[in-house]
C-alpha atoms as a PDB file:
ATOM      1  CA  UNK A   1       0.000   0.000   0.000  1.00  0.00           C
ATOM      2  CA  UNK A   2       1.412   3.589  -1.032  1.00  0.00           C
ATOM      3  CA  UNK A   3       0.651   6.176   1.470  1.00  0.00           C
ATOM      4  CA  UNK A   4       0.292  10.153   0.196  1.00  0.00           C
ATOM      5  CA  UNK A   5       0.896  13.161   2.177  1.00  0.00           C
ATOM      6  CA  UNK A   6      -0.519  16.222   1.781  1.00  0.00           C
ATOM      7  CA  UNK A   7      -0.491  19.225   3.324  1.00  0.00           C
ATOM      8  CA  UNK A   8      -3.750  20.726   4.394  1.00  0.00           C
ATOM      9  CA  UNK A   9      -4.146  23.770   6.567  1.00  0.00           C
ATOM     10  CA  UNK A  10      -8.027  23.485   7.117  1.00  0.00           C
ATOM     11  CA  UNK A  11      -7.140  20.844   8.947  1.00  0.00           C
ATOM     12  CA  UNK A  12      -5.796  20.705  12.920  1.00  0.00           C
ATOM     13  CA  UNK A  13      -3.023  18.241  12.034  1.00  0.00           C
ATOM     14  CA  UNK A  14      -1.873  19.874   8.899  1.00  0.00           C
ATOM     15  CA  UNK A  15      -0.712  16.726   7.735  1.00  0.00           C
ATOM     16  CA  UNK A  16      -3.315  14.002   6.733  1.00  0.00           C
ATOM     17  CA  UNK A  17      -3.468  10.596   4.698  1.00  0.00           C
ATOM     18  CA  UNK A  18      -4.791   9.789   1.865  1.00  0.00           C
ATOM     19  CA  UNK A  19      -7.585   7.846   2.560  1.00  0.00           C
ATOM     20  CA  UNK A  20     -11.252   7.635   2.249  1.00  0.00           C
ATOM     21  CA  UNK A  21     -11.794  10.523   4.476  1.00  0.00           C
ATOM     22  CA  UNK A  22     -10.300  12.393   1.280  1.00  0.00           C
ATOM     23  CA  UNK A  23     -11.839  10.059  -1.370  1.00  0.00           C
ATOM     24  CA  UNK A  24     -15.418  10.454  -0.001  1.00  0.00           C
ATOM     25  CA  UNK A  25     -18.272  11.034  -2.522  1.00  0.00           C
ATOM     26  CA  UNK A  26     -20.172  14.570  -3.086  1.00  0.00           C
ATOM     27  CA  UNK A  27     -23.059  12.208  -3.552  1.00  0.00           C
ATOM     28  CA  UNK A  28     -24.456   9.574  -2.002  1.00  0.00           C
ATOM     29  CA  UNK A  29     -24.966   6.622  -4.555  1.00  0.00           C
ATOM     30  CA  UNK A  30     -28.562   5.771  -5.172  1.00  0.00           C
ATOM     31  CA  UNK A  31     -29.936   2.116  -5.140  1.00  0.00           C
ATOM     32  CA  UNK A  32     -31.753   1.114  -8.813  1.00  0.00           C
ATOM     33  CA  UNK A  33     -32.810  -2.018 -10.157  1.00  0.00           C
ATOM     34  CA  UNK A  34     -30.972  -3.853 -12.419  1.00  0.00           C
ATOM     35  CA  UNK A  35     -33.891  -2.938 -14.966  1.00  0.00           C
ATOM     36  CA  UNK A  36     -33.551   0.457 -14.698  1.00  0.00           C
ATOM     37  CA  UNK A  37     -32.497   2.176 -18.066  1.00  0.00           C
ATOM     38  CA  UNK A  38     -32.360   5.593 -19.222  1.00  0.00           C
ATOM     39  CA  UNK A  39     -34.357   6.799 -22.704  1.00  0.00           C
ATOM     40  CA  UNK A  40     -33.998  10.418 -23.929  1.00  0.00           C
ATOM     41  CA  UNK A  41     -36.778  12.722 -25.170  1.00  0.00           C
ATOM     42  CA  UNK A  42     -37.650  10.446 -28.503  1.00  0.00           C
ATOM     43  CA  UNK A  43     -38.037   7.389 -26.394  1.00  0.00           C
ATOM     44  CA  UNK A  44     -34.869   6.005 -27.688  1.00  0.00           C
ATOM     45  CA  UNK A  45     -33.659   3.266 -25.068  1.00  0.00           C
ATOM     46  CA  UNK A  46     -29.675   4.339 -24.314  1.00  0.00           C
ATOM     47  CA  UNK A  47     -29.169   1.654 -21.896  1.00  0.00           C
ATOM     48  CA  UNK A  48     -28.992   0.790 -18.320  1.00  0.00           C
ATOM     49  CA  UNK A  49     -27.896   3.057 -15.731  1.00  0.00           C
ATOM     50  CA  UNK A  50     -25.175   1.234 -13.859  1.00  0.00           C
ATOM     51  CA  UNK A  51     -25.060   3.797 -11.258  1.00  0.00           C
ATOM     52  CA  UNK A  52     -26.513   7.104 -10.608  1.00  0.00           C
ATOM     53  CA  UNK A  53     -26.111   9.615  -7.365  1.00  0.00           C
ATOM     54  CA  UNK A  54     -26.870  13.391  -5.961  1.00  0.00           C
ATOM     55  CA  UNK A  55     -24.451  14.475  -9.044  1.00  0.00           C
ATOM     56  CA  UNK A  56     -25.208  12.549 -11.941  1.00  0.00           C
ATOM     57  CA  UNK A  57     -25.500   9.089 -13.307  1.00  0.00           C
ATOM     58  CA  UNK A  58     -23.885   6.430 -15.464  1.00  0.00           C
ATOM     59  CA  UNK A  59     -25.827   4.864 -18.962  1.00  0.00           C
ATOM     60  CA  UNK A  60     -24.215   1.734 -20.145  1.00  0.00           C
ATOM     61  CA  UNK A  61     -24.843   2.081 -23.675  1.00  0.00           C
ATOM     62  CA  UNK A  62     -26.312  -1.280 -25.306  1.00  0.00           C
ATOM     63  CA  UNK A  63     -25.683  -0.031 -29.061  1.00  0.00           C
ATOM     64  CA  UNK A  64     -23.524   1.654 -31.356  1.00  0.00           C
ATOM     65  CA  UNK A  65     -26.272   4.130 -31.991  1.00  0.00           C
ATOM     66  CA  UNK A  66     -26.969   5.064 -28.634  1.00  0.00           C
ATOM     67  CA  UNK A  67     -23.583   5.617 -28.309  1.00  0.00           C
ATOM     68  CA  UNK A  68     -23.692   8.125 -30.922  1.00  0.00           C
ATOM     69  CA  UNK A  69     -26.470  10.134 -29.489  1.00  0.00           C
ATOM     70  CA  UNK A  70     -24.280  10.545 -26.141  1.00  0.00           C
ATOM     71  CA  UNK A  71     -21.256  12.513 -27.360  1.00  0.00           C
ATOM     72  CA  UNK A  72     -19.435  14.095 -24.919  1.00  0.00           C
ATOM     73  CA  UNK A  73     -21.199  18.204 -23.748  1.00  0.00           C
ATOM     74  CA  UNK A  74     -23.732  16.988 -25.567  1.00  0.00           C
ATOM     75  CA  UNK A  75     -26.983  18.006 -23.431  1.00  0.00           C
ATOM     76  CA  UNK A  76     -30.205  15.757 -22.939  1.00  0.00           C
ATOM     77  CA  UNK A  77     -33.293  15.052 -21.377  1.00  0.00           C
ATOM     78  CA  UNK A  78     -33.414  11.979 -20.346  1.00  0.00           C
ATOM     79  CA  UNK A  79     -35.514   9.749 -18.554  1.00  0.00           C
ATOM     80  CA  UNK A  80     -34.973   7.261 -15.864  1.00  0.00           C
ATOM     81  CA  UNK A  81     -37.743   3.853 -16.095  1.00  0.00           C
ATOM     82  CA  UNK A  82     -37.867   1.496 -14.045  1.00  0.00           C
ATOM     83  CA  UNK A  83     -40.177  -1.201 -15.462  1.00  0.00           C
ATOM     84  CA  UNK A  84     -40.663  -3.549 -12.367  1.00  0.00           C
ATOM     85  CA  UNK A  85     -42.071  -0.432 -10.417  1.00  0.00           C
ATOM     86  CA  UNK A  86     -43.438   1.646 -13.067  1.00  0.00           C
ATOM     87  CA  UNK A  87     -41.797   4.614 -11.881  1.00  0.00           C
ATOM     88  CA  UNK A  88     -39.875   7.261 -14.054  1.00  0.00           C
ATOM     89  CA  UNK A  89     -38.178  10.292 -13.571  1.00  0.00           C
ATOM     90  CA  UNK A  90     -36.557  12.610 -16.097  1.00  0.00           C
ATOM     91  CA  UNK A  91     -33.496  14.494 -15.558  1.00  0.00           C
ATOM     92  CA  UNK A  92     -31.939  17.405 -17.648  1.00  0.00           C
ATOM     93  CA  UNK A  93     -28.144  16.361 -18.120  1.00  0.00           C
ATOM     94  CA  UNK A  94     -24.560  16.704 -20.264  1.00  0.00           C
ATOM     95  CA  UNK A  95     -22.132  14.333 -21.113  1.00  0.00           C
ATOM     96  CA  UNK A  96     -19.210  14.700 -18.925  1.00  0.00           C
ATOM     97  CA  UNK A  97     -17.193  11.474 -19.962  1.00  0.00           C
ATOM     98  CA  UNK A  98     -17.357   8.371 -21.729  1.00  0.00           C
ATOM     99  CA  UNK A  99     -15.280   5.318 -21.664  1.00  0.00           C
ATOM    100  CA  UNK A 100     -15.947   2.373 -23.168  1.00  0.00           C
ATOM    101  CA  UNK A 101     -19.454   1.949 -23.193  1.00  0.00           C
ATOM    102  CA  UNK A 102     -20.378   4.054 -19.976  1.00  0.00           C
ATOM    103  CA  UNK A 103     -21.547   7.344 -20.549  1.00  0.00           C
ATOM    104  CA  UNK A 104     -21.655   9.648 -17.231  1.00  0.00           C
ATOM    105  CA  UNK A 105     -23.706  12.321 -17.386  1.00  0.00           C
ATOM    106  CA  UNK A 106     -24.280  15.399 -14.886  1.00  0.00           C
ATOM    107  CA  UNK A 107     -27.376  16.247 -13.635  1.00  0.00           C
ATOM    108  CA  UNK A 108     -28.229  19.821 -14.978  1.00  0.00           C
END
């Protein structure tokens, strides 16, 4: 294990690890369904959201043309569905980085 220094003066012992006291989330992540999946304004599915929190959310895209209609600053509204429960919010969002097939997106 590799052990970081810093110096930081907010805090009373000016010298702290790095550790998950400085790795902590914004955002709390939220708990979805396995089903859930994410469809923009034309009721194109993008894919599932993998994970999604206070700040934004992750789309794993399930095709190459989904993928195209997520480039990156590219703004949407996009809706959340889960099927099992019916329930569905939508969410005005941008592209803030893609790798591979996951697409995270800030909420707007």
């Amino acid at each position: 294990m590799v052990w970081a220094f810093r110096y930081n003066a907010h805090r009373p012992e000016n010298m702290t690890e790095d550790t998950a006291y400085e790795n902590r989330r914004r955002f709390a992540r939220l708990q979805l369904t396995e089903a859930a999946v994410a469809v923009d304004d034309s009721g194109f599915q993008l894919g599932r959201v993998s994970k999604a929190g206070g700040g934004g959310m992750q789309v794993d895209a399930n095709t190459t043309d989904a993928m195209s209609r997520m480039t990156f600053g590219r703004r949407l509204l996009v809706t959340v569905v889960e099927p099992t429960s019916s329930t569905t919010n939508s969410f005005n969002v941008e592209v803030r980085y893609i790798d591979g097939n996951s697409v995270g997106m800030q909420f707007l």
